[in-house]
N, C-alpha and C. Protein backbone atom coordinates (compact mmCIF):
# COMPACT_ATOMS: atom_id res chain seq x y z
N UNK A 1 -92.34 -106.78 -73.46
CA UNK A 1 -92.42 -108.22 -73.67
C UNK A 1 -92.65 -108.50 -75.15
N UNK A 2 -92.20 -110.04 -76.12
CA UNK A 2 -92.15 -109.78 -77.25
C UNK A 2 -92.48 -111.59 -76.93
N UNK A 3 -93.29 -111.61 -77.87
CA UNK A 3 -93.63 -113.29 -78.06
C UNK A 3 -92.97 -113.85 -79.18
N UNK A 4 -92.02 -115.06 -78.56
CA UNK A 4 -90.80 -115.07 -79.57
C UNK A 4 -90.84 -116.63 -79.27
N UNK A 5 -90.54 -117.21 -80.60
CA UNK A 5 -90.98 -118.36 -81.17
C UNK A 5 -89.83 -119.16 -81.25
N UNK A 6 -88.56 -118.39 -81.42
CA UNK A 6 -87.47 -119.50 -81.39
C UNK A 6 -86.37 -118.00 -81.43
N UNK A 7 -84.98 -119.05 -81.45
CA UNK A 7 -83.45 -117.74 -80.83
C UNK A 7 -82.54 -118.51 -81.48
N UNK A 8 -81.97 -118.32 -82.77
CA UNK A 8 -81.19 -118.94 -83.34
C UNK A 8 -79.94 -118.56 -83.23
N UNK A 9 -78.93 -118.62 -82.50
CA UNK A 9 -77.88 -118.63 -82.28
C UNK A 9 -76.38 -118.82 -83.34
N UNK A 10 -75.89 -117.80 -84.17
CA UNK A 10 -74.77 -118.25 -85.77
C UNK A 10 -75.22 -118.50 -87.06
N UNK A 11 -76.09 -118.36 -87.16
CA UNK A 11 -77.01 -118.51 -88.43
C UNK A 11 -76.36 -117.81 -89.32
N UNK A 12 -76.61 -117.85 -90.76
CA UNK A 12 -75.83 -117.09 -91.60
C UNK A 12 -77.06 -117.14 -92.65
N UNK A 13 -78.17 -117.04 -93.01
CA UNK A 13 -79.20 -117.10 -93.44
C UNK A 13 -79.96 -115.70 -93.41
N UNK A 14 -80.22 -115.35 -92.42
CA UNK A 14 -81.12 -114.08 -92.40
C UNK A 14 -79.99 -112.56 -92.51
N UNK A 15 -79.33 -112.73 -93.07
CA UNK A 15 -78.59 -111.22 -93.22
C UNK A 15 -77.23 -111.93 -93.19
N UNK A 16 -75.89 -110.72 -93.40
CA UNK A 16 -74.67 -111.25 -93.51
C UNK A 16 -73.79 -111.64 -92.16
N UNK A 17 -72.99 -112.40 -92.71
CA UNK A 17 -72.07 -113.34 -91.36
C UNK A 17 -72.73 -113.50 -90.20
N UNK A 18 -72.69 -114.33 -89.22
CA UNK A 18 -73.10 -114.69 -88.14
C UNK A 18 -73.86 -114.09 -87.66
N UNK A 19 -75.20 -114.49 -86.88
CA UNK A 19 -76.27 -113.76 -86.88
C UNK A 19 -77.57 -114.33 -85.37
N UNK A 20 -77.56 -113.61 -84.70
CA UNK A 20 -78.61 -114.38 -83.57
C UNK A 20 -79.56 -113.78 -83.92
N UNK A 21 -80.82 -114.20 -84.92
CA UNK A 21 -81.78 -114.22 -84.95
C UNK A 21 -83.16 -114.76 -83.98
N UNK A 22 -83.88 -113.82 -83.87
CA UNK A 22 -84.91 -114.01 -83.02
C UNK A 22 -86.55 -113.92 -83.64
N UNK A 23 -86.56 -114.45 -83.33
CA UNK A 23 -88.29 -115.32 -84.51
C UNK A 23 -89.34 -115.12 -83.47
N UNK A 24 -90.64 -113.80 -84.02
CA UNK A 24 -91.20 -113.57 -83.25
C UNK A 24 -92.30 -114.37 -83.51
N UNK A 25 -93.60 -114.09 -83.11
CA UNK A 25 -94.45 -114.87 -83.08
C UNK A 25 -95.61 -114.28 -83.62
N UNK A 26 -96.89 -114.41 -84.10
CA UNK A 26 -97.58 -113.07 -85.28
C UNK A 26 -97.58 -112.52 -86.69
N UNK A 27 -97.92 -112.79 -87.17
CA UNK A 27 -98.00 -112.74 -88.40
C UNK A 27 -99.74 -112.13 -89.07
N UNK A 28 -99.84 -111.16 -89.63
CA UNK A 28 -100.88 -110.95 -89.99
C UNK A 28 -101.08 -111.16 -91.34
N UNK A 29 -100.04 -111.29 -92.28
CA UNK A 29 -100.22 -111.38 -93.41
C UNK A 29 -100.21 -112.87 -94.22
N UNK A 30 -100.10 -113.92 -93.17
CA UNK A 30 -101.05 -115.16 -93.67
C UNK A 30 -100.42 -115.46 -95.33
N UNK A 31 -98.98 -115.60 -95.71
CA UNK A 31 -98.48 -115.63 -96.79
C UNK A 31 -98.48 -117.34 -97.64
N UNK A 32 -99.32 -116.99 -98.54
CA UNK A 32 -99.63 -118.26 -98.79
C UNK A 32 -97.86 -118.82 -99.46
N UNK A 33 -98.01 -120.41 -98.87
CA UNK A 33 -96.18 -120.90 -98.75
C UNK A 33 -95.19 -120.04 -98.44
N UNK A 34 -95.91 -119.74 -97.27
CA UNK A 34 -95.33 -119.22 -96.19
C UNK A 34 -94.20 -120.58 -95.47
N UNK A 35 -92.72 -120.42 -95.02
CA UNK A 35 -92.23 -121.21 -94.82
C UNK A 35 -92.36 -121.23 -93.01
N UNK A 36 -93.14 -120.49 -92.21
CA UNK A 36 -93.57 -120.13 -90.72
C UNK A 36 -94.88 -120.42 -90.30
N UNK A 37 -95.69 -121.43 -91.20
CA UNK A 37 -96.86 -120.85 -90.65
C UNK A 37 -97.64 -120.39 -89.59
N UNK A 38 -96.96 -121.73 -88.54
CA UNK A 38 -97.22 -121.58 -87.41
C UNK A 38 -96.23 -120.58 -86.09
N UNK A 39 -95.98 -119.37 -87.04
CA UNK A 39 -96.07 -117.90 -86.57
C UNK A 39 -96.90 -117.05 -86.73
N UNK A 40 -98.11 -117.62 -87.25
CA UNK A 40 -99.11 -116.32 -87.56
C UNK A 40 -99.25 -115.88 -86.20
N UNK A 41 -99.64 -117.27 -85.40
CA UNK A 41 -100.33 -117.00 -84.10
C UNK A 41 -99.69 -116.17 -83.19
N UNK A 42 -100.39 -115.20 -82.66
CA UNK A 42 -98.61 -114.75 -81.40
C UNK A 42 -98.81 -115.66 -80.22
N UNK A 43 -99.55 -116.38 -80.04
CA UNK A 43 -100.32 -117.39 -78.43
C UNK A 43 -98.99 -118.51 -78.91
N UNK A 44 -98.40 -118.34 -79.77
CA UNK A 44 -97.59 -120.06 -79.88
C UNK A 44 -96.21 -119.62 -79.77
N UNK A 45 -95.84 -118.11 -79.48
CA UNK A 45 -94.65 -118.11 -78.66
C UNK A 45 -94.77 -118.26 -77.35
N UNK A 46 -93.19 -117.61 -76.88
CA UNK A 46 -93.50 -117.64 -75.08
C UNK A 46 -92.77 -116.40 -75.01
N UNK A 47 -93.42 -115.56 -74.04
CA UNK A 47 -93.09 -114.16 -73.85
C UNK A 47 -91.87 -113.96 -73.13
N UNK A 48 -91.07 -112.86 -73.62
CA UNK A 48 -89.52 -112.64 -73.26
C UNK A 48 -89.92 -111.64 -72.71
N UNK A 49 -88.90 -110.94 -71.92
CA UNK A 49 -88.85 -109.40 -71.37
C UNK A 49 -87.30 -109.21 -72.26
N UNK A 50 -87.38 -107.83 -72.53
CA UNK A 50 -86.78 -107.07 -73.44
C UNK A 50 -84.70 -107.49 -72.54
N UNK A 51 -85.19 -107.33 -71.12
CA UNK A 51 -83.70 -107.65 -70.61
C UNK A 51 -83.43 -109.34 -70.66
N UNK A 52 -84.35 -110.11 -70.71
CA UNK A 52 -83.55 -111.62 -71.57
C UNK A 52 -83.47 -111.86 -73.16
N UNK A 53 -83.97 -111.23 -73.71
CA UNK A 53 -83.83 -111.08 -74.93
C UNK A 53 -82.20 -110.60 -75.81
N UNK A 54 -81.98 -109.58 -74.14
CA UNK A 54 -81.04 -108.53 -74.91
C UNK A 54 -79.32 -109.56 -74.36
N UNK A 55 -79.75 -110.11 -72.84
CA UNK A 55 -79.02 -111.11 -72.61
C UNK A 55 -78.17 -112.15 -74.04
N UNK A 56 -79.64 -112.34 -74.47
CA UNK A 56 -79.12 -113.57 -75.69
C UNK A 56 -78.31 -113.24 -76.67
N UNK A 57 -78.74 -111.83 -77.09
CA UNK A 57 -77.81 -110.92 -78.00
C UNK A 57 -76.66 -110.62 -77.75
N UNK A 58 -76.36 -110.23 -76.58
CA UNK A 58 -75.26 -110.02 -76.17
C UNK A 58 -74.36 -111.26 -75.95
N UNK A 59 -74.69 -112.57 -75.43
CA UNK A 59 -73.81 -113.56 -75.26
C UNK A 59 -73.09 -114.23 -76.22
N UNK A 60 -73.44 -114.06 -77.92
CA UNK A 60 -72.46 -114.03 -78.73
C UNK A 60 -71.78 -112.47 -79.20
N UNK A 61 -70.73 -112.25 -78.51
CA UNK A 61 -70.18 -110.80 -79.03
C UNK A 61 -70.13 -110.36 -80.21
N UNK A 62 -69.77 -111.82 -81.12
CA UNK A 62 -69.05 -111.24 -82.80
C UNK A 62 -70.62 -111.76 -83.35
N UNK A 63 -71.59 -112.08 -82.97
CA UNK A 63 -72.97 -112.39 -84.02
C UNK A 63 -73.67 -110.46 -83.78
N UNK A 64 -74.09 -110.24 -85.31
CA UNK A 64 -75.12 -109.33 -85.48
C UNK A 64 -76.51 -109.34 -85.20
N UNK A 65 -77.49 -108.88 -85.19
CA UNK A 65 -78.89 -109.41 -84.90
C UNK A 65 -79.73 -109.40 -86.19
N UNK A 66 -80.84 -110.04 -86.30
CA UNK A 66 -82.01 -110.42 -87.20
C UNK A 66 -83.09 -110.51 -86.03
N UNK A 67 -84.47 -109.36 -86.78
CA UNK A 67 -85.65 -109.79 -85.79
C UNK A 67 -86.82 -110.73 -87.24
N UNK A 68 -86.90 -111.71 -86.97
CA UNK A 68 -87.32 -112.32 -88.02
C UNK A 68 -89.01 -113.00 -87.38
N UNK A 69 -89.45 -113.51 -88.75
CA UNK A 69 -90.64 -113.89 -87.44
C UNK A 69 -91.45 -114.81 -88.55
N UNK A 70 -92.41 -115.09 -88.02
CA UNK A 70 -93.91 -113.96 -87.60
C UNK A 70 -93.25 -112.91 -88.60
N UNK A 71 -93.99 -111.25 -87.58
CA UNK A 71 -93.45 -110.22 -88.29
C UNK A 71 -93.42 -109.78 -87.05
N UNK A 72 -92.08 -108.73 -87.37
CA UNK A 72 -91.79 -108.18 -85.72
C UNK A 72 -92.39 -106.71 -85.90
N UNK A 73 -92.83 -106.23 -86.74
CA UNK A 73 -93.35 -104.87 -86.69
C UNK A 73 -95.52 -104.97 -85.91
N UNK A 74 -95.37 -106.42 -85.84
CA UNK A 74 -96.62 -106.85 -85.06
C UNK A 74 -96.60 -106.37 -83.88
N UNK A 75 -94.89 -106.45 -83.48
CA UNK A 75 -94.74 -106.01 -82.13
C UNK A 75 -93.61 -105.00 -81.97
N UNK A 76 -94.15 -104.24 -82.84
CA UNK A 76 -92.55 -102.91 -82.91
C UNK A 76 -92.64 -102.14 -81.80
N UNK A 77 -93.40 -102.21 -81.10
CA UNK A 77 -93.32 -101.29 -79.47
C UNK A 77 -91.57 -102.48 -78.52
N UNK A 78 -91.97 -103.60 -79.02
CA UNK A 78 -91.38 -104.55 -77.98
C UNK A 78 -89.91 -104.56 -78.59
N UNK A 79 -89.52 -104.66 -79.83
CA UNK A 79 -89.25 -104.51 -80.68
C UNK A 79 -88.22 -103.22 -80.48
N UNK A 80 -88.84 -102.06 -80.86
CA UNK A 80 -87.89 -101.03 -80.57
C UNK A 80 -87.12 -100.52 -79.13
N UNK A 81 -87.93 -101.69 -78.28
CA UNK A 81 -87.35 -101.56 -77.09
C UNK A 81 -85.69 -102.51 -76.81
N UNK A 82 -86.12 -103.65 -77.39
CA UNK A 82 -84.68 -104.22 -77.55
C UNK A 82 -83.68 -103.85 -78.64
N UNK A 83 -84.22 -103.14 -79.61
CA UNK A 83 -83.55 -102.52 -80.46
C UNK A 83 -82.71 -100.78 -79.69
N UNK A 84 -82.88 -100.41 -79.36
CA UNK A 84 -82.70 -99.57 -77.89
C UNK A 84 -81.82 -100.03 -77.20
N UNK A 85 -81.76 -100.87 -76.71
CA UNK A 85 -80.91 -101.91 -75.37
C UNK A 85 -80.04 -102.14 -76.27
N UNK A 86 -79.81 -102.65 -77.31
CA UNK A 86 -78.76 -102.95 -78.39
C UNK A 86 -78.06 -101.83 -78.62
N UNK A 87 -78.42 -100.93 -78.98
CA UNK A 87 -77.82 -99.86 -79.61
C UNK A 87 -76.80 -99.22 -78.36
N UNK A 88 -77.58 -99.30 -76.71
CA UNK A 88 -77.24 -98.49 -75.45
C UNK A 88 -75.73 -99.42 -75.25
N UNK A 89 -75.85 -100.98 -75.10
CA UNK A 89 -74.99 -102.12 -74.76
C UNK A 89 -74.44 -102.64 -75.67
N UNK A 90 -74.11 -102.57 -77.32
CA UNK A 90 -72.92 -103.20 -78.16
C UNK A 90 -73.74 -102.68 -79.46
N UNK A 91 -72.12 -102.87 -80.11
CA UNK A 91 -72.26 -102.27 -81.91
C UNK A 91 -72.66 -103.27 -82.33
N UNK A 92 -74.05 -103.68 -82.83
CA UNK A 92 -74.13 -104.66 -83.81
C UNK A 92 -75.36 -103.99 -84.73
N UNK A 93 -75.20 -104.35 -85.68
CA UNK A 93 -75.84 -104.13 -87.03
C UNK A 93 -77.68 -105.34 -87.00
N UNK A 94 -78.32 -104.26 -87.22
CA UNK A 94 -80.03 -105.10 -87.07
C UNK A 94 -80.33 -104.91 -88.15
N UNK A 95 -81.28 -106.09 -88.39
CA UNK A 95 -81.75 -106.60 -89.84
C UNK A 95 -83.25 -107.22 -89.17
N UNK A 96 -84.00 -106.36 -90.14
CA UNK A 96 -85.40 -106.51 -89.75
C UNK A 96 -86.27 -107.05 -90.80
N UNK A 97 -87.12 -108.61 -90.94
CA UNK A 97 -88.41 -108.90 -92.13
C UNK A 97 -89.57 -108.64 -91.31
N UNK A 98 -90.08 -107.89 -92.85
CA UNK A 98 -91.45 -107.73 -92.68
C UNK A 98 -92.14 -108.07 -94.02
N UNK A 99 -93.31 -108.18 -93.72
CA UNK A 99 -94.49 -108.39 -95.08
C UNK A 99 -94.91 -107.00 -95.05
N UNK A 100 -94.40 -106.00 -94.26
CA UNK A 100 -95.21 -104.67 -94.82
C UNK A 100 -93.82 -104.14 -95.71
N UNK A 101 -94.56 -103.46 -96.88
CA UNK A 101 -93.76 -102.45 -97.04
C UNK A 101 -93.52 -101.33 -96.81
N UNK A 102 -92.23 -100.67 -96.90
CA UNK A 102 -91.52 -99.34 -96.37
C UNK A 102 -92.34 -98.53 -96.29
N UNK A 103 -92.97 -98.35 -97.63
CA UNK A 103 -93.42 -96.98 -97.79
C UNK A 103 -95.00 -96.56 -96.80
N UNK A 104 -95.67 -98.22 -96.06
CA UNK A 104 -96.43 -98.17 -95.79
C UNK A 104 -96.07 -98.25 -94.11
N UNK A 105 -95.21 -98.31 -93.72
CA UNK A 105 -94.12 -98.33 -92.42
C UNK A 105 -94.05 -97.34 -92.10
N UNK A 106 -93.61 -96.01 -92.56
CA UNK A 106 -93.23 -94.82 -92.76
C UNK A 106 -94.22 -94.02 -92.29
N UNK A 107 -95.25 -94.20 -92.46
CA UNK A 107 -96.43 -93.07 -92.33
C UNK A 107 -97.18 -94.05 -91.24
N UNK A 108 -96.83 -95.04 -90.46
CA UNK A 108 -97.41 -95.41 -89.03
C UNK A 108 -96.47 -94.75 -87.91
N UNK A 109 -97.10 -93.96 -86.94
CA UNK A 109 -96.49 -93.26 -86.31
C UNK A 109 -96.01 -94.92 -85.25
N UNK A 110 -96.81 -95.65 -85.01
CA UNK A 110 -96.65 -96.59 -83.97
C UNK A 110 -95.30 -97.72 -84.46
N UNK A 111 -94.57 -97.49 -85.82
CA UNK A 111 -93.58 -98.50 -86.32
C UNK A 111 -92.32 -97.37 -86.40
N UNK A 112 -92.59 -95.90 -86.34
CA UNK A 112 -91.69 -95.30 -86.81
C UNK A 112 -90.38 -95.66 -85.90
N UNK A 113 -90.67 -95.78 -84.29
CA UNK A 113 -89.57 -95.97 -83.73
C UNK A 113 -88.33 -97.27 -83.71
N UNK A 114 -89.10 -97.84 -84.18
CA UNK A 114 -88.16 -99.62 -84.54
C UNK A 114 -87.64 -99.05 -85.69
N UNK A 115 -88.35 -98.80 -87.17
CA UNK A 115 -88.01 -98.20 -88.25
C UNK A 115 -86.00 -97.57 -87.89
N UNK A 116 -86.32 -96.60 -86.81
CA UNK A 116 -85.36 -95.41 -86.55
C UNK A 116 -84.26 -96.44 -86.48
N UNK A 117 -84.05 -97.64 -86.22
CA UNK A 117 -83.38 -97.76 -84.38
C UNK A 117 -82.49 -99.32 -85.98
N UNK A 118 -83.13 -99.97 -86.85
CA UNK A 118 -82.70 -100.82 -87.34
C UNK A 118 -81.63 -100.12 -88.74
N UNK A 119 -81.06 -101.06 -88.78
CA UNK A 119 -79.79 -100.95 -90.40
C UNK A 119 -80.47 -101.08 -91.58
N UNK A 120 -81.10 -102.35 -91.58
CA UNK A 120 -81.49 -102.85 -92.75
C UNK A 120 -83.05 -103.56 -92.62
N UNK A 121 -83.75 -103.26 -93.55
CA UNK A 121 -85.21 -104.16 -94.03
C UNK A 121 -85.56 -104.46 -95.17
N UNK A 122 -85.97 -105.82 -94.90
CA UNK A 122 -86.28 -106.59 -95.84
C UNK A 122 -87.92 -106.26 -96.09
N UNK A 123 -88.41 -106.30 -96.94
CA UNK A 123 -89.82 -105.47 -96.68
C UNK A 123 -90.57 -106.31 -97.50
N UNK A 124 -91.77 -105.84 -97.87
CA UNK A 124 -92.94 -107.05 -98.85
C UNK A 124 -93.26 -108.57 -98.20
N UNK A 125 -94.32 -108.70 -98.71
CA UNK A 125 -94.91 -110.05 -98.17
C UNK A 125 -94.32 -110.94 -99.32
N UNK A 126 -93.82 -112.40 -98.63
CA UNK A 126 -93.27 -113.54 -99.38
C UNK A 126 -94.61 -113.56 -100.65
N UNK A 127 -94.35 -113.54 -102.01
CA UNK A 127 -95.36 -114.54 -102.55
C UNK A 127 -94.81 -115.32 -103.64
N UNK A 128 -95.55 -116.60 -103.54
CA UNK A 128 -95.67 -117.69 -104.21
C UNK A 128 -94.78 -117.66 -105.45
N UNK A 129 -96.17 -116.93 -106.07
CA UNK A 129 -95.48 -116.88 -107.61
C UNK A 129 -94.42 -116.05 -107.78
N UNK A 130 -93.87 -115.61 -107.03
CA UNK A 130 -92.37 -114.67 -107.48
C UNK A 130 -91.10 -115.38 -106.47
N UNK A 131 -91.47 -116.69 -106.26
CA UNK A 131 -90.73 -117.55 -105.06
C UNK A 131 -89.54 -117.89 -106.01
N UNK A 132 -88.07 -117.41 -105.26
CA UNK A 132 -86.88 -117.34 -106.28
C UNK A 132 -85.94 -117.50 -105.07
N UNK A 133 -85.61 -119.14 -105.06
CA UNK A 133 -84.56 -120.08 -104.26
C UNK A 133 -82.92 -119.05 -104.78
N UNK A 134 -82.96 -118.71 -105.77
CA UNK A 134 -81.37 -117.77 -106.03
C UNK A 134 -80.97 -116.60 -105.21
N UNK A 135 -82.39 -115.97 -104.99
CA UNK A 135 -82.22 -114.71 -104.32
C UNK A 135 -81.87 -114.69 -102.73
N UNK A 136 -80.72 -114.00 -102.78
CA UNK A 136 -80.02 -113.56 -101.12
C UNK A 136 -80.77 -112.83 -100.31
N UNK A 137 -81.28 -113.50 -99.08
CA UNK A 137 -82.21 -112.89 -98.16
C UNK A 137 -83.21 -112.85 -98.20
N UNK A 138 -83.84 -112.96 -99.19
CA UNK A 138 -85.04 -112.99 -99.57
C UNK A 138 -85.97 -114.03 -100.26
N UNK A 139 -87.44 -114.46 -100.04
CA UNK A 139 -87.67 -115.51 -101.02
C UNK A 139 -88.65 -115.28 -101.69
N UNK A 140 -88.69 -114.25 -102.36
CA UNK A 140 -89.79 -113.99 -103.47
C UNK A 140 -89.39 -112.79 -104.03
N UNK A 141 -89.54 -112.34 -105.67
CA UNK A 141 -88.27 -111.22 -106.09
C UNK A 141 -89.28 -109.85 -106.07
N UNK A 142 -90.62 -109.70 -105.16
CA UNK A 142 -90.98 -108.53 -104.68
C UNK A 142 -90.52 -107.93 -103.48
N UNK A 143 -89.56 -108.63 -102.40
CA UNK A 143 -88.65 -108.36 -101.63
C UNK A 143 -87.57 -107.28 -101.62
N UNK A 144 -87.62 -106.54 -100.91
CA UNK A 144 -86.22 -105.73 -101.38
C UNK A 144 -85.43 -105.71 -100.35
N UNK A 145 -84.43 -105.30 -100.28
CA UNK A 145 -83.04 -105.03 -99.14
C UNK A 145 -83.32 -103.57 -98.63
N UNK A 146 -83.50 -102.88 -98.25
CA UNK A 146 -83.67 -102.05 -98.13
C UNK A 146 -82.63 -101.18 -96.91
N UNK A 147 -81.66 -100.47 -97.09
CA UNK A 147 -80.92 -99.20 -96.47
C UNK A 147 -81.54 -98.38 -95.65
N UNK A 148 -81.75 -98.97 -94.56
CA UNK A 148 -82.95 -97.86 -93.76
C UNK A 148 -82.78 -96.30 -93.30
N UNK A 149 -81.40 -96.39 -93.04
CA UNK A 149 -80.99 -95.49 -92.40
C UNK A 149 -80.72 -94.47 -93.46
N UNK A 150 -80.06 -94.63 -94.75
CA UNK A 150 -80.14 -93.85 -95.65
C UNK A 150 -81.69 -93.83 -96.63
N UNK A 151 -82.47 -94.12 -96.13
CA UNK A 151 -83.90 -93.98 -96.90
C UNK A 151 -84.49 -92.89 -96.06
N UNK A 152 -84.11 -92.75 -94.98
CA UNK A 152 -84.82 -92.26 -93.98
C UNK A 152 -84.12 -90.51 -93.73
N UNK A 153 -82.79 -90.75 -94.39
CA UNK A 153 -82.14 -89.78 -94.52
C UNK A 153 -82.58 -88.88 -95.95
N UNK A 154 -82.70 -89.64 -97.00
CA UNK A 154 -82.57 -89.10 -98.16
C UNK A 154 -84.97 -89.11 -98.51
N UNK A 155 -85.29 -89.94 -97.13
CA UNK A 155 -87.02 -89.44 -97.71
C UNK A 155 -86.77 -90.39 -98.99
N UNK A 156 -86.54 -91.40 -99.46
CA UNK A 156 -86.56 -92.26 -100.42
C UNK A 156 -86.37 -93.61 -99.84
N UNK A 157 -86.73 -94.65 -100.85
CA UNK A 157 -86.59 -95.64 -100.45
C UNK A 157 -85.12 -96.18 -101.25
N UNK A 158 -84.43 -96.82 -100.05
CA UNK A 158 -83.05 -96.84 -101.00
C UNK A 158 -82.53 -98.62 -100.98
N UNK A 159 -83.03 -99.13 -101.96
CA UNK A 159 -82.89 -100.73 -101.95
C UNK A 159 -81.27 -100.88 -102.23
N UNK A 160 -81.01 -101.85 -101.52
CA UNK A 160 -79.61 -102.03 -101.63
C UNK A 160 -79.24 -103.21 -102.17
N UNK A 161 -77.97 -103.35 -102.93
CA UNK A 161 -77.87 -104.34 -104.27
C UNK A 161 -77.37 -105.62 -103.11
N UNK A 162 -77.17 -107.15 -104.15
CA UNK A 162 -76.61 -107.91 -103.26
C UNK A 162 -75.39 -108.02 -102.78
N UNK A 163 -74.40 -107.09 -103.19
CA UNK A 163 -73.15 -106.94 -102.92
C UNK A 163 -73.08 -105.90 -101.56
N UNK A 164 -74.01 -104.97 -102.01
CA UNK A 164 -74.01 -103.90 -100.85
C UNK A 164 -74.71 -105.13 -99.35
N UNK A 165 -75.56 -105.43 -99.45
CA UNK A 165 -76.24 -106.30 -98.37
C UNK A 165 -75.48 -107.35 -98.26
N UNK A 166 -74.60 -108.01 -98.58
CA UNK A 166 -72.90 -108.61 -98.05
C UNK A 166 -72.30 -107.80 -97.47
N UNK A 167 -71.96 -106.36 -98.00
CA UNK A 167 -70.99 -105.62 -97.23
C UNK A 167 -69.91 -105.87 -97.74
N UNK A 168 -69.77 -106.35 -99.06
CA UNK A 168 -68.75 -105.82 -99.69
C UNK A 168 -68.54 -104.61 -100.25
């Protein structure tokens, strides 16, 4: 079960081309101008089971996924479970924000499995003073793009440029 706050359906905002993003609920890192606030709480979603969740994903064929939130690594047990169901039932490409960073992701045995299972993360907590309306995907320029699957391959962290995170 994953306490999920809203299901945005074509979005083109949280990662490239069309996108059903799912906005969890939780937040521990309390980011001051924060544009969610009222995701810190996880009590102010409403709880999904991993097979309606995966329903929603699936009912646009050509949208990719975004687990956006809150922070979904609050709930990376729930998390890597629909990330799982995705991977078992259609090719689509996952894009994961968090306020933690990678390197501190990596060495929690309890995040490693969502970690495994996603494409791309956006990592670092939003802040204020580095708040930069230009930047793609991201809104503060301590953010990075991050290549999960090749970070994880190469034991490095491998930030990916804005052309690469288009997919051009």
């Amino acid at each position: 079960m994953i306490s999920v706050l809203d299901i945005v359906k074509d979005t083109m905002v949280d990662g490239p081309g069309f996108r059903t993003s799912i906005y969890c609920a939780g937040c521990e890192n309390a980011c001051e101008g924060c544009h969610n606030p009222q995701s810190w709480d996880i009590h102010h979603g409403r709880w999904m089971s991993t097979n309606d969740l995966l329903r929603e994903v699936m009912d646009d064929e050509f949208a990719d996924v975004t687990f956006s939130g809150g922070d979904p690594m609050m709930q990376a047990q729930g998390f890597a479970e629909l990330a799982q169901a995705i991977r078992q039932n259609c090719f689509k490409t996952i894009w994961c924000y968090t306020g933690y960073r990678f390197e501190w992701l990596i060495k929690r045995e309890d995040k490693q499995p969502l970690l495994k299972l996603i494409d791309v993360l956006v990592d670092g907590p939003f802040v204020k003073s580095l708040r930069d309306p230009d930047l793609l995907f991201r809104g503060s320029s301590n953010q990075r793009i991050i290549d999960v699957r090749k970070s994880l391959r190469e034991g490095r962290v491998v930030v990916m440029t804005d052309e690469q995170a288009l997919g051009l």
